[in-house]
C-alpha atoms as a PDB file:
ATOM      1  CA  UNK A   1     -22.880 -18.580  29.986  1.00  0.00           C
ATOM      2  CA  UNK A   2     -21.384 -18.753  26.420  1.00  0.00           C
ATOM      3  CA  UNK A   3     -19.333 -16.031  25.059  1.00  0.00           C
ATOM      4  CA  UNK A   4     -21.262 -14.932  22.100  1.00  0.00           C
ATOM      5  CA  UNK A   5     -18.764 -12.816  20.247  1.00  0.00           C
ATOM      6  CA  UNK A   6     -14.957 -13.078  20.604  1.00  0.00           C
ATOM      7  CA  UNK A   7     -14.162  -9.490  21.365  1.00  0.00           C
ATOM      8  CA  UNK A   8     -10.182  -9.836  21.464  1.00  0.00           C
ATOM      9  CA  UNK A   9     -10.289 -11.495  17.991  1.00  0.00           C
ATOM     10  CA  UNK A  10     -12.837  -8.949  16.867  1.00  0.00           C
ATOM     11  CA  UNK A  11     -10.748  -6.055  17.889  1.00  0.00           C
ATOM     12  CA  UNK A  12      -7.421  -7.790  16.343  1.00  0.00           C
ATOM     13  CA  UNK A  13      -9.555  -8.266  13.113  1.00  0.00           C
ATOM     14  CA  UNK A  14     -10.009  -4.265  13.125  1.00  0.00           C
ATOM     15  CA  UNK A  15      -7.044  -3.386  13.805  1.00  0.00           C
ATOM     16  CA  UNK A  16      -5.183  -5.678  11.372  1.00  0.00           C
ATOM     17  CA  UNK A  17      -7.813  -3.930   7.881  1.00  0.00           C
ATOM     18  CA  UNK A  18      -7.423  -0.314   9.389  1.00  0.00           C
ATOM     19  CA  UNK A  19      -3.466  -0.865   9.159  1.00  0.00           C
ATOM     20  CA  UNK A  20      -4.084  -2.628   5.827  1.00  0.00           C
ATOM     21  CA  UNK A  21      -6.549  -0.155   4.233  1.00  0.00           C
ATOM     22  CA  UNK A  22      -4.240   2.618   5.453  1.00  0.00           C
ATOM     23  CA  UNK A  23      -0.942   1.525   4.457  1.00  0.00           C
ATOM     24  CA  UNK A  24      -2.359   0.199   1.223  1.00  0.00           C
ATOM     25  CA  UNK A  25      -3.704   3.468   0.571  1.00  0.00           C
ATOM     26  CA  UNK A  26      -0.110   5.481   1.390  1.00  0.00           C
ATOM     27  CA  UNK A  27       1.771   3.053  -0.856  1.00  0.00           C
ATOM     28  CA  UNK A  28      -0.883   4.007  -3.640  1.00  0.00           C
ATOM     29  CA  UNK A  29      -0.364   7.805  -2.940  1.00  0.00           C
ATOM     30  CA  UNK A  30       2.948   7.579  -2.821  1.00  0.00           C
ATOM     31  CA  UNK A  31       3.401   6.246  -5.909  1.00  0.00           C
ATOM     32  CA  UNK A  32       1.052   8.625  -7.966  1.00  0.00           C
ATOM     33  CA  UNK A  33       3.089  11.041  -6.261  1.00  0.00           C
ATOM     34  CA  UNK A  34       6.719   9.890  -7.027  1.00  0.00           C
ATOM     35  CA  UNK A  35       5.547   9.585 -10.919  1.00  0.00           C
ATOM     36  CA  UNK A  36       4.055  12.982 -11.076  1.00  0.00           C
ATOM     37  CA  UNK A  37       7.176  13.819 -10.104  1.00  0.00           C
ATOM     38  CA  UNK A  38       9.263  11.740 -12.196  1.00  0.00           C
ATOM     39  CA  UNK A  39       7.205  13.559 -15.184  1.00  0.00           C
ATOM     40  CA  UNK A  40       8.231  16.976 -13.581  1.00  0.00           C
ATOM     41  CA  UNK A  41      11.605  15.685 -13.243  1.00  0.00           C
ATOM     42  CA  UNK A  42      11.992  14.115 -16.644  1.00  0.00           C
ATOM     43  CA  UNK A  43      10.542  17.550 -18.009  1.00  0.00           C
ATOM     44  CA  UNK A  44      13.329  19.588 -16.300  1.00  0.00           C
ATOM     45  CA  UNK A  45      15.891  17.276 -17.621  1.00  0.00           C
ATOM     46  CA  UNK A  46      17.081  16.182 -14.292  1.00  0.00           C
ATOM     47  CA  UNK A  47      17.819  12.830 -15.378  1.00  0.00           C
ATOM     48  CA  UNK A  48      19.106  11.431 -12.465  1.00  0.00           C
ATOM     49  CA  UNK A  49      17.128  12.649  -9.723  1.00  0.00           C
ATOM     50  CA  UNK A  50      13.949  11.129 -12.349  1.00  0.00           C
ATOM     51  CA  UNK A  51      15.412   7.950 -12.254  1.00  0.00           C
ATOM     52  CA  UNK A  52      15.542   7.678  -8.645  1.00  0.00           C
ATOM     53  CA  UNK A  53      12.027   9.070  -8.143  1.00  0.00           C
ATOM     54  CA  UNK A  54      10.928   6.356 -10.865  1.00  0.00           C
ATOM     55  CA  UNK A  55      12.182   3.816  -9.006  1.00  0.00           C
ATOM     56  CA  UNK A  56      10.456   4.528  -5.621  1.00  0.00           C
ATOM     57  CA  UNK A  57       7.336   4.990  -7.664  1.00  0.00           C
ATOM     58  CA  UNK A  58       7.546   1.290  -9.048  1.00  0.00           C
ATOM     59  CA  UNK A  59       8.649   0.231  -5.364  1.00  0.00           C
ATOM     60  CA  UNK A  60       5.444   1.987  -4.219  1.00  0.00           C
ATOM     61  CA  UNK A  61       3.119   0.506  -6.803  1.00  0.00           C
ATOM     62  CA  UNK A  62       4.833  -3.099  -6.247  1.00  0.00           C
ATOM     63  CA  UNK A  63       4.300  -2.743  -2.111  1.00  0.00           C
ATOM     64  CA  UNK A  64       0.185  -1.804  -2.759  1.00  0.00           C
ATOM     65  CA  UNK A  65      -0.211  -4.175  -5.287  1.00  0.00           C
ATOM     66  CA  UNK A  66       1.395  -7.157  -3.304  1.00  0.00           C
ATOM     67  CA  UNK A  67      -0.904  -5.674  -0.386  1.00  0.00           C
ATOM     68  CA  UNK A  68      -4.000  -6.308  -2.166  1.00  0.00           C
ATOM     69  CA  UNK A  69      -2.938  -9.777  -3.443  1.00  0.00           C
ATOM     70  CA  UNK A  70      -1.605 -10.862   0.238  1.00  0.00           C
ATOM     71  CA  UNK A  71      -5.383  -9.316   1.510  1.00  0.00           C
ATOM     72  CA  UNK A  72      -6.943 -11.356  -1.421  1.00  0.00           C
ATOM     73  CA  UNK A  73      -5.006 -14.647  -0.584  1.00  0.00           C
ATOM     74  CA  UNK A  74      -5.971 -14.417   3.015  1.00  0.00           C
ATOM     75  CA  UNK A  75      -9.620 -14.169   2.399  1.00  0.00           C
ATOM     76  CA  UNK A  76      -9.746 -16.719  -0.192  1.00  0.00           C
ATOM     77  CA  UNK A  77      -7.717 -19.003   2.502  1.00  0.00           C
ATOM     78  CA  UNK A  78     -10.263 -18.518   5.034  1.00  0.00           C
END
């Protein structure tokens, strides 16, 4: 009898978008988060801490955007 649906793969599939779609999502947050802070930051005239707290926001919005563009390379490659 043929095997009409590969349930390993479909399971891997799954699992691979929910860790995508989550950790895409967390990067994203984290970076709105980090520059609302860096504004609060900025504010107070805690210069330093701000610039540290602006960097890990553009880290964060670098990671999720180079997320979606690996996630859009893979579909377009398959």
């Amino acid at each position: 009898m043929a095997t009409v649906v590969d349930t390993g793969t479909l399971l891997r599939t799954v699992a691979a978008s929910f860790v995508a779609g989550v950790g895409v999502t967390l990067l994203f947050s984290l970076a709105i988060l980090a520059a609302a802070r860096f504004a609060d930051l900025s504010r107070d005239g805690r210069r330093a801490a701000a610039v540290w707290i602006g960097v890990l926001a553009v880290v964060a919005l670098t990671a999720a955007a180079a997320g979606v563009a690996i996630g859009i390379i893979v579909i377009i490659s398959n």
